[in-house]
Protein backbone atom coordinates (compact mmCIF):
# COMPACT_ATOMS: atom_id res chain seq x y z
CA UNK A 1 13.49 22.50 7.82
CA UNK A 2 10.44 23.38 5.54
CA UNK A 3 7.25 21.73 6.54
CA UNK A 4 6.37 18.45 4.77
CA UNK A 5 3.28 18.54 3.10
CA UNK A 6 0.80 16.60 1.24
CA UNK A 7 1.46 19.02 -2.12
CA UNK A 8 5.22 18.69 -1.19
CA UNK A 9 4.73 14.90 -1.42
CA UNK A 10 3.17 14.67 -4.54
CA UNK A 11 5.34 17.19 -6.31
CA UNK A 12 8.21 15.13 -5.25
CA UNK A 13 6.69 12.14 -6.06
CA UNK A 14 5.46 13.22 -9.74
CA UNK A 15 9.29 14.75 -10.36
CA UNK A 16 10.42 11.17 -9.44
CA UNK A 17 7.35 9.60 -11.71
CA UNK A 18 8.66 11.74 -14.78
CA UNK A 19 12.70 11.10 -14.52
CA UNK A 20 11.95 7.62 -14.10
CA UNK A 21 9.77 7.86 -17.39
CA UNK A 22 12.48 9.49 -19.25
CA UNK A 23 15.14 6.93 -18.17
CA UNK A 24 13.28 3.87 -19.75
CA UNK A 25 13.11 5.76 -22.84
CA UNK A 26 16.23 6.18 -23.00
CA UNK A 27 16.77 2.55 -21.82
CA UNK A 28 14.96 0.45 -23.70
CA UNK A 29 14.27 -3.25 -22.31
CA UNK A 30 16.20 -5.93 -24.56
CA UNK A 31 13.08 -8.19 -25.69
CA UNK A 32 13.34 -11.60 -24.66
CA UNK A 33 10.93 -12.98 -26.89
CA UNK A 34 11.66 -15.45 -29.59
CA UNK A 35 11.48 -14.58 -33.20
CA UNK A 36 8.73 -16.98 -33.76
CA UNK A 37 6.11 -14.57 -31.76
CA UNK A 38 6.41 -15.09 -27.76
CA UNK A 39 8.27 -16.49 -25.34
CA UNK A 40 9.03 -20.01 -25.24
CA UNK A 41 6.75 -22.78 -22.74
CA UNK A 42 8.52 -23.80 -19.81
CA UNK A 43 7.76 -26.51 -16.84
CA UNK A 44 10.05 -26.34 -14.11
CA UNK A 45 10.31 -26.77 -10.63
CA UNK A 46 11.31 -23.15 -8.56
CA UNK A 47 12.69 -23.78 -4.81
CA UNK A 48 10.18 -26.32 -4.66
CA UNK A 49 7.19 -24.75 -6.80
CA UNK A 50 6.10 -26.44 -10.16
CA UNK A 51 5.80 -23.26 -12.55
CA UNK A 52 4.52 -23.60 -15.99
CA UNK A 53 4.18 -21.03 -18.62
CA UNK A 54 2.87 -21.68 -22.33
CA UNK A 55 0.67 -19.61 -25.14
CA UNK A 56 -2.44 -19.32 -24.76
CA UNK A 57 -5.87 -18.19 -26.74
CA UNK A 58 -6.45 -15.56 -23.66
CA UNK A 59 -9.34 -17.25 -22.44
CA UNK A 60 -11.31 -14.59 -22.24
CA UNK A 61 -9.09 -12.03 -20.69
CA UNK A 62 -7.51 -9.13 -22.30
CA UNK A 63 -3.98 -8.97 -21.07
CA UNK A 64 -0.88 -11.84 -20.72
CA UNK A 65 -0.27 -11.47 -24.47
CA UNK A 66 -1.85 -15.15 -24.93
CA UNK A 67 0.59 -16.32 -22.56
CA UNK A 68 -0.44 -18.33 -19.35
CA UNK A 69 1.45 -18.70 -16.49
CA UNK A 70 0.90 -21.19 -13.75
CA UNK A 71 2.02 -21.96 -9.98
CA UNK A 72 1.35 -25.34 -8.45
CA UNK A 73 -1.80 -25.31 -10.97
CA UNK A 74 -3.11 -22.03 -10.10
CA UNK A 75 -2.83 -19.26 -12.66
CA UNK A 76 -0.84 -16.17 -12.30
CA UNK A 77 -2.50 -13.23 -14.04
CA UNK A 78 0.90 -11.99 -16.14
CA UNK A 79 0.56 -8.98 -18.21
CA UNK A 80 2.98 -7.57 -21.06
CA UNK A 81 3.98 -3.64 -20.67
CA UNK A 82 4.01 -1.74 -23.83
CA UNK A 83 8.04 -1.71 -23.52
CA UNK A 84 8.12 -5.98 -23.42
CA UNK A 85 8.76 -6.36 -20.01
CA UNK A 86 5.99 -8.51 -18.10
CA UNK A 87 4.58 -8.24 -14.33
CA UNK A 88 2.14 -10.52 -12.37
CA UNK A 89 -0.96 -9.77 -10.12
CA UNK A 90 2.02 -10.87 -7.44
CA UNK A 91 4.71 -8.59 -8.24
CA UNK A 92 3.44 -5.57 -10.35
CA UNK A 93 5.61 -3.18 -9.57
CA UNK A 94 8.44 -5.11 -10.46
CA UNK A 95 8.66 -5.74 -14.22
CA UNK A 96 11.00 -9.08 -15.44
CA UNK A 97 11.86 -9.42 -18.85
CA UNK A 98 10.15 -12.66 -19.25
CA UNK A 99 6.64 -14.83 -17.85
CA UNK A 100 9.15 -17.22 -16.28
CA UNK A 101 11.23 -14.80 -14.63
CA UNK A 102 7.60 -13.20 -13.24
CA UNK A 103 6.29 -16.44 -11.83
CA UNK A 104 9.97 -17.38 -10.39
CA UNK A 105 9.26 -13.44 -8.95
CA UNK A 106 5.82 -14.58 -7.80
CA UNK A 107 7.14 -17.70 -5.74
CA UNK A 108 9.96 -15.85 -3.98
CA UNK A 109 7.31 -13.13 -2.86
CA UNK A 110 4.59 -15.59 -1.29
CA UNK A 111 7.00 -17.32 0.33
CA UNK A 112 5.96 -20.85 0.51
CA UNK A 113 1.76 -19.12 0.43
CA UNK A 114 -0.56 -21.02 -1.75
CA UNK A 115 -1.38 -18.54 -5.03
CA UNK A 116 -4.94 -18.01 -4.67
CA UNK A 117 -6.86 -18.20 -7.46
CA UNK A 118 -8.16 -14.47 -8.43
CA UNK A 119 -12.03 -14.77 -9.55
């Protein structure tokens, strides 16, 4: 059994990097955005989490798309990938096709933990 080393690693793990690259090319996400320029506000409660999502001006920050995404109150930094899909500060390796399927991401991974604020 060849020896497993920290160039081994990384080789494997670039080769791995680069085939998943070339499969979302060749699978483009389906956009889930209305035609109207973003994804629609929503205000529902998620196994037992109020989660909000609505356009936004940015306030300030440079990624979300001008969308805004909030958990009991608290925002969840969301950020839209070049291909459409969208991940949190939660759950960013994990891209969803939509801010409310990234905050109902976000509440299954804190599992009943308060979002804290990032500042």
């Amino acid at each position: 059994m060849p020896e497993l080393t920290r160039r081994r690693v990384l080789g494997t793990a670039a080769t791995l990097a680069a085939a998943t690259g070339s499969l979302a090319v060749t699978a483009p996400v389906a956009s889930a955005a209305p035609h109207h320029g973003g994804p629609a506000a929503f205000d529902e409660v998620y196994r037992g989490r109020r989660i909000q999502g609505r356009p936004s001006d940015g306030g300030g920050h440079h990624h979300g798309g001008g969308y805004a995404v909030f958990i009991d109150g608290v925002e969840l930094h969301v950020m839209q990938n070049a291909d459409g899909s969208w991940i949190s500060v939660v759950s960013h390796y994990e891209p969803v096709l939509t801010p409310r399927a990234a905050a109902r991401a976000a509440v299954l991974e804190l599992q009943g933990s308060p979002l804290v604020p990032l500042t």
